[in-house]
Protein backbone atom coordinates (compact mmCIF):
# COMPACT_ATOMS: atom_id res chain seq x y z
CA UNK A 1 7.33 -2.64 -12.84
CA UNK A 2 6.57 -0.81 -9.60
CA UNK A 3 6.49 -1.74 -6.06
CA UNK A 4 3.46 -1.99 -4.69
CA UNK A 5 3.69 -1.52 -0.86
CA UNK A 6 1.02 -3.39 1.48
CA UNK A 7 0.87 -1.53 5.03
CA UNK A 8 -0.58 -3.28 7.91
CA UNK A 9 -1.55 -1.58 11.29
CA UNK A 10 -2.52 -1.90 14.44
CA UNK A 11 -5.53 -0.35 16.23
CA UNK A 12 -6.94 -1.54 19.74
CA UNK A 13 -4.77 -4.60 19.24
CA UNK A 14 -6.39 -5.73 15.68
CA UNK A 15 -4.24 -5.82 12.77
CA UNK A 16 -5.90 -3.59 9.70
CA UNK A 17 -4.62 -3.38 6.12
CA UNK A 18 -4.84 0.30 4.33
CA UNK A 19 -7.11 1.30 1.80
CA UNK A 20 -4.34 1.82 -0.63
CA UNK A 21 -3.26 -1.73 -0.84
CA UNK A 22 -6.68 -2.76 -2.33
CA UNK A 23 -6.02 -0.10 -5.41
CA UNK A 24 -9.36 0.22 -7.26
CA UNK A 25 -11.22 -2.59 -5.65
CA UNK A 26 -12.20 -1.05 -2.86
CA UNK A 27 -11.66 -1.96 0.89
CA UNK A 28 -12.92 -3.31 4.14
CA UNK A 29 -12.00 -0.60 6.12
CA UNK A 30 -14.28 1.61 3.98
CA UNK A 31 -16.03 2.71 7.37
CA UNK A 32 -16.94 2.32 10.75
CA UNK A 33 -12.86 3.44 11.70
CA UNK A 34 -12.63 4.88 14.85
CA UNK A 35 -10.91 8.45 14.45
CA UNK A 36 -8.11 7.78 16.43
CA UNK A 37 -5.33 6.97 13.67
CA UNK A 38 -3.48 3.51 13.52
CA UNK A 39 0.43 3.35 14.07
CA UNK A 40 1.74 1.81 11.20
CA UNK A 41 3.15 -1.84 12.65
CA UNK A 42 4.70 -2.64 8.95
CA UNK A 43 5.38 -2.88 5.66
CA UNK A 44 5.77 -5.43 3.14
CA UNK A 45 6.83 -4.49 -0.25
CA UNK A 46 7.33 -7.50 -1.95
CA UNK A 47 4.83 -7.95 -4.34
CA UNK A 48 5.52 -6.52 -7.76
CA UNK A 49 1.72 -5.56 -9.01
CA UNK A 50 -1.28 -4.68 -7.08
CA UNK A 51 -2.38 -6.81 -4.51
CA UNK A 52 -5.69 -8.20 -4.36
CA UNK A 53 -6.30 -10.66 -0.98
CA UNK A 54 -5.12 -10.99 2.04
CA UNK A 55 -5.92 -13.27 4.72
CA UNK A 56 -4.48 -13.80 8.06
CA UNK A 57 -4.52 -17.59 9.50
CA UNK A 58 -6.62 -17.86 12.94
CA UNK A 59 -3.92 -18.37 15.18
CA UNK A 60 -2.02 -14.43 13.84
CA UNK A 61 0.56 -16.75 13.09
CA UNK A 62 0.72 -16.71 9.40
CA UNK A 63 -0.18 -14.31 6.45
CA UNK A 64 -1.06 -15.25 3.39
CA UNK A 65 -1.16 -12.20 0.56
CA UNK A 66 -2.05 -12.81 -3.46
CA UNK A 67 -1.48 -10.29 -6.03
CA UNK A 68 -1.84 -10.06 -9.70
CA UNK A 69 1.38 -10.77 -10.25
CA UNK A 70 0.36 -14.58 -10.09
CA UNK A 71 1.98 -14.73 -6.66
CA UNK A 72 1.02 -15.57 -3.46
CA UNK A 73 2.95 -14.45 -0.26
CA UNK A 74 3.08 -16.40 2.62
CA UNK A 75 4.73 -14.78 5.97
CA UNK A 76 4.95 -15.92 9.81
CA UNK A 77 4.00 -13.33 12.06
CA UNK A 78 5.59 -14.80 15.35
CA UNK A 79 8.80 -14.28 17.09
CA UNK A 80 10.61 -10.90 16.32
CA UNK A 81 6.85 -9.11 15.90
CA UNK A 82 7.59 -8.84 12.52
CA UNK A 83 6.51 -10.62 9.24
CA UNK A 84 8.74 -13.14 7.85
CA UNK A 85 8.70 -14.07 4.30
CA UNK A 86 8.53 -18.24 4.74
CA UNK A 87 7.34 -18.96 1.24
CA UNK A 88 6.43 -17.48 -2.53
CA UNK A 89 3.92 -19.69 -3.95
CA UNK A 90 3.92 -19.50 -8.24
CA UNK A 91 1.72 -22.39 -9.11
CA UNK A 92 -0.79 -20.00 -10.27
CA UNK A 93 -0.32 -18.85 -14.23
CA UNK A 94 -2.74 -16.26 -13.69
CA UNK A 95 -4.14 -12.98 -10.94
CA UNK A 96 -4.41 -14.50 -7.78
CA UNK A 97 -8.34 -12.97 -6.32
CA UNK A 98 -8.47 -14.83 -3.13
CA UNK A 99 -6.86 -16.67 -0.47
CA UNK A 100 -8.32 -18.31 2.66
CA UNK A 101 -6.66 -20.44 5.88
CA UNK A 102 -8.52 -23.13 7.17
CA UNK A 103 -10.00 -22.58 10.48
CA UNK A 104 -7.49 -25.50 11.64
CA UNK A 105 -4.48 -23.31 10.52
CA UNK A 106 -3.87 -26.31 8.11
CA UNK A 107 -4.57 -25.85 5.00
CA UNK A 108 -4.50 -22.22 2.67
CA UNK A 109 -6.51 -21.86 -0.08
CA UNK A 110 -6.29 -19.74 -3.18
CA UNK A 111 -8.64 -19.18 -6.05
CA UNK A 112 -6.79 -17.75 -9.29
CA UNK A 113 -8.04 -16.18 -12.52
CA UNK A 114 -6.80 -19.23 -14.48
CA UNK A 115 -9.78 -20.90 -13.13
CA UNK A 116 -7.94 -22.97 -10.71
CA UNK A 117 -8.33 -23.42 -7.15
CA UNK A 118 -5.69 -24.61 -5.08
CA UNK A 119 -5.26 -26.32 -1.59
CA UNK A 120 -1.78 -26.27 0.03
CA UNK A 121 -1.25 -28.18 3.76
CA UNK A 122 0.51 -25.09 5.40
CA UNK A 123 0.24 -26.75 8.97
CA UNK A 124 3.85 -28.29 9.64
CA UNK A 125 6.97 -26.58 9.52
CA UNK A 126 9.03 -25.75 5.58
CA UNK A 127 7.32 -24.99 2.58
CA UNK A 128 3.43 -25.19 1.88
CA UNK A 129 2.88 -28.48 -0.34
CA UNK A 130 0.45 -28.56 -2.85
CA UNK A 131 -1.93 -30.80 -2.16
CA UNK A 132 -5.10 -30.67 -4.26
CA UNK A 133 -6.04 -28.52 -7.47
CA UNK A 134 -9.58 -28.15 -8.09
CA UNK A 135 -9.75 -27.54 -12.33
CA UNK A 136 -12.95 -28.09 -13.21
CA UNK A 137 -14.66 -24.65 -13.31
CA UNK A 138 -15.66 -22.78 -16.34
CA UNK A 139 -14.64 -19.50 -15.23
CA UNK A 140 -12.36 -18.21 -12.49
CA UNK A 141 -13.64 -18.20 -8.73
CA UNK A 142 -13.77 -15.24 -7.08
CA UNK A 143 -13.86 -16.28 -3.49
CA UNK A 144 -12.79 -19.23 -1.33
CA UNK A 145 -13.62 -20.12 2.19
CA UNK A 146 -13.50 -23.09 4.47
CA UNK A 147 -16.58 -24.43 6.69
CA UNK A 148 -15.86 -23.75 10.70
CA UNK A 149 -14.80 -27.29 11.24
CA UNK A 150 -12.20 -27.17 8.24
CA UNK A 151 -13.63 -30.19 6.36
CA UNK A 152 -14.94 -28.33 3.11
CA UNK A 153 -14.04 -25.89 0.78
């Protein structure tokens, strides 16, 4: 199985994520880019199929990435300037489609194709715990978010 490399950037101080990372799905960064051409800050080459979310916690301290390699990726983003891998999270049994931080920087959620979504308290030091598992969908969800004030899913 291939490496599929993520690259992360940074332009005018805002971390993007390339159009090649996404594969067929698509990207954000499908227009509106300025013409001056980001620096490439890094690259993280851990996951071993294509990667389909990423989401970066509010405080740039922490990166979550999920792939379809039933993985997701967390990494700190503080100290040396570049990402850490803290955590590989493999409760999933299926393609991971999205993950999400809580406003709070508490909580990360992900949403797999084995219908299950997952809640994991991120917000003190060592390993994410799992802390709730929502199982009671029909089909898988595609998207997760939290409210503003971090009280709902």
């Amino acid at each position: 199985m291939s490496v599929i490399p993520l690259q992360l950037f940074l332009l005018f101080g805002i971390a993007l994520v390339t159009k090649e990372a996404f594969g067929d799905f698509g990207s954000p960064l499908d227009s509106d880019i300025p013409e001056q051409a980001p620096s490439t800050r890094f690259v993280l080459s851990d996951a071993r199929n294509t990667i389909s979310t990423v989401a970066f916690a509010q405080n740039s301290k922490l990166l979550a990435i999920g792939s379809f390699d039933e993985k997701v990726r967390v990494y700190s983003l503080g100290g040396s300037g570049l990402p850490r891998l803290e955590s590989t999270l493999s409760d999933s049994t299926d393609l991971v489609r999205a993950v999400a931080f809580s406003p709070d920087c508490k909580y990360l959620a992900t949403a797999s194709r084995d219908t299950n979504v997952r809640v994991y308290n991120v917000g003190a030091e060592g390993e994410p715990i799992l802390q709730h598992t929502l199982s009671d969908a029909t089909d898988y969800a595609r998207s997760v978010s939290f409210s503003p004030d971090s009280k709902y899913l």
